[in-house]
C-alpha atoms as a PDB file:
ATOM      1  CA  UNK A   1      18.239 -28.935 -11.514  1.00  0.00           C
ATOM      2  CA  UNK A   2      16.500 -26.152  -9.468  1.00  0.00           C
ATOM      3  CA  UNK A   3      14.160 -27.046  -6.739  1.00  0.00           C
ATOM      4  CA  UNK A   4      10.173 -26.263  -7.340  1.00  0.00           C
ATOM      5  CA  UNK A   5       9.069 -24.244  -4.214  1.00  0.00           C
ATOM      6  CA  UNK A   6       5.577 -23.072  -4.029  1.00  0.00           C
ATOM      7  CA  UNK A   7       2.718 -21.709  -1.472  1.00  0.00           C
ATOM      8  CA  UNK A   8      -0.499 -21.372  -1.313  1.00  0.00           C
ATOM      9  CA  UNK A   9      -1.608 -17.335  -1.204  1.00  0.00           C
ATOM     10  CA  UNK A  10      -4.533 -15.728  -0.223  1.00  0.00           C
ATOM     11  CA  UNK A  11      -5.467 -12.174  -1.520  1.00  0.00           C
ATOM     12  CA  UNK A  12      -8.025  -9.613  -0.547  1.00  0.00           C
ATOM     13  CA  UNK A  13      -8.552  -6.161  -1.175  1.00  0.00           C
ATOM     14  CA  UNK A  14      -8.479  -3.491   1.897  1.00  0.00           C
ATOM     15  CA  UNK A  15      -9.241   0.260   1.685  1.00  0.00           C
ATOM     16  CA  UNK A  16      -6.757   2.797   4.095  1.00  0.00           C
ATOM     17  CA  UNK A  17      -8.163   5.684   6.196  1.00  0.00           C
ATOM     18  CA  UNK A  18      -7.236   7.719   3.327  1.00  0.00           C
ATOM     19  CA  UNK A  19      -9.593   5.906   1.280  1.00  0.00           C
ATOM     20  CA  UNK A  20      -6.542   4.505  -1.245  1.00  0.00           C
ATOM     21  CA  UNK A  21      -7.257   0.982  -1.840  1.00  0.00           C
ATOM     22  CA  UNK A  22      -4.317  -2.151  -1.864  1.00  0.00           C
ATOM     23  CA  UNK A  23      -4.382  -5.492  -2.188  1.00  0.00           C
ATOM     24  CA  UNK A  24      -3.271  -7.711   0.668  1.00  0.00           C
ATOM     25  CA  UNK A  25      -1.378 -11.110  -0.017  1.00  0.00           C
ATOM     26  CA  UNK A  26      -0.319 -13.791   2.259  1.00  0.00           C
ATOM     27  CA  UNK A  27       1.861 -16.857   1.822  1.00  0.00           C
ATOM     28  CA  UNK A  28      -0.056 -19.157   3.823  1.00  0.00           C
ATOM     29  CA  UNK A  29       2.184 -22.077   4.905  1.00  0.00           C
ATOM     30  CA  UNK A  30       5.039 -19.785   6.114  1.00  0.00           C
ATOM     31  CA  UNK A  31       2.611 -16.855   7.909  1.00  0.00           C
ATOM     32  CA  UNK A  32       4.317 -14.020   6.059  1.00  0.00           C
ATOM     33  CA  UNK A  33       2.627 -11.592   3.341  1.00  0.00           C
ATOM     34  CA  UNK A  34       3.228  -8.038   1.960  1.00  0.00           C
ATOM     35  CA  UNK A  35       0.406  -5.611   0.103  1.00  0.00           C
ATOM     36  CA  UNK A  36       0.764  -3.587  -2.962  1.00  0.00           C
ATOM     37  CA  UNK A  37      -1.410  -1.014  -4.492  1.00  0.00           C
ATOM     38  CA  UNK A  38      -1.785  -3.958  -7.521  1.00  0.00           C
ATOM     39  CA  UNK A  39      -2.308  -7.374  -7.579  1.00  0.00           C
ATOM     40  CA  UNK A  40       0.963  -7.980  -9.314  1.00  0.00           C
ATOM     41  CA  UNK A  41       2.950  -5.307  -7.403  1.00  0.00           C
ATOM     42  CA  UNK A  42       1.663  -7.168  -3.813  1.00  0.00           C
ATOM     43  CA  UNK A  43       2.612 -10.602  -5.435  1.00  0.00           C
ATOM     44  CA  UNK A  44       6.166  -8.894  -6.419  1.00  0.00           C
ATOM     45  CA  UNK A  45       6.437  -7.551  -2.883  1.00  0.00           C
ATOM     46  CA  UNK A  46       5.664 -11.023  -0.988  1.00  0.00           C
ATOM     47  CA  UNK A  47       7.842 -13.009  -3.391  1.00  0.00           C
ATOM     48  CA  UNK A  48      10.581 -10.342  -2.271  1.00  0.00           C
ATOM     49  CA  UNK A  49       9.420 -10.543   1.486  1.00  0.00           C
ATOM     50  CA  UNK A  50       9.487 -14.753   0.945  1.00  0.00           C
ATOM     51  CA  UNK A  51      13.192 -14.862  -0.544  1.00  0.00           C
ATOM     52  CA  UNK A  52      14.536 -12.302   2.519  1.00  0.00           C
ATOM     53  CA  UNK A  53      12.652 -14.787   5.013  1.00  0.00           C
ATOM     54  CA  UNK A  54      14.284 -18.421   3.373  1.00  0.00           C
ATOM     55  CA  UNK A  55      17.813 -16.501   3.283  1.00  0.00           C
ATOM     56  CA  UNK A  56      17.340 -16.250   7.017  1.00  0.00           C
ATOM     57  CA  UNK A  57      15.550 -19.309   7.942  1.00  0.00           C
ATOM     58  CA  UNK A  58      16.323 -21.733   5.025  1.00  0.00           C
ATOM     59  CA  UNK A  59      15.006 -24.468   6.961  1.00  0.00           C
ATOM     60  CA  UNK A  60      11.254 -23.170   5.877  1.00  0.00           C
ATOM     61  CA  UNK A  61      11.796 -24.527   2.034  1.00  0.00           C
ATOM     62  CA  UNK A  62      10.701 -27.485   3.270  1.00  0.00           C
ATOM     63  CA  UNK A  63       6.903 -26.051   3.679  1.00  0.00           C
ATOM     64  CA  UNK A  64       7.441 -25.144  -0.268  1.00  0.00           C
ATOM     65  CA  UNK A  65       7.999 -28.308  -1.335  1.00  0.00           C
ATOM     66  CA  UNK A  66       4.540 -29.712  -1.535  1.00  0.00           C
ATOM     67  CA  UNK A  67       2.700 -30.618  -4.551  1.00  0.00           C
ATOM     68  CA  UNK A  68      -0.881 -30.387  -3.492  1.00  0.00           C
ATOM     69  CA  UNK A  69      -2.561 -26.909  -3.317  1.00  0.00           C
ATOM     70  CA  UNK A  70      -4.245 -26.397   0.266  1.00  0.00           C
ATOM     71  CA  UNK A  71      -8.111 -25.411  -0.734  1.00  0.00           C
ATOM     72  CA  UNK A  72      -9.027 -22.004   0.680  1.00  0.00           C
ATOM     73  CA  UNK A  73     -12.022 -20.539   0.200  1.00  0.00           C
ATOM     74  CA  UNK A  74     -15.161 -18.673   1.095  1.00  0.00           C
ATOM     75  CA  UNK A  75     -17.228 -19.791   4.072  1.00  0.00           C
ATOM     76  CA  UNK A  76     -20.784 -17.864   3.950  1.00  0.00           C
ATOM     77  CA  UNK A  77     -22.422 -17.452   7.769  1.00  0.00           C
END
């Protein structure tokens, strides 16, 4: 049976000097997170980044193994 890994990910947007915007995504429990100029091509670029990273520290699967979502949201000051 294969494992379940997951991570929490936060994703905003940014806009480059050029004025081209992407969307920024990071895999919160291991630090790591890629961009794309979609949402779906940033989530296919960190899931890419995320597999290179466990093949050279497997050790970090353990932070995927969790079950409960870590809440993130929007604090208003």
């Amino acid at each position: 049976m294969e494992e379940k890994l997951s991570c929490n990910v936060s994703i905003h947007e940014e806009e480059l000097s050029d004025g081209t915007k992407i969307f920024v995504v990071e895999a919160v429990e291991l630090g790591v997170g890629d961009f794309g100029e979609t949402i779906d091509k940033a989530f296919d670029n960190l899931k890419n980044a995320i597999r290179l990273l466990l093949e050279e520290a497997p050790e970090k699967k353990e932070l995927l193994k969790k079950e409960e979502p870590l809440m993130i949201t929007r604090l208003f000051l």
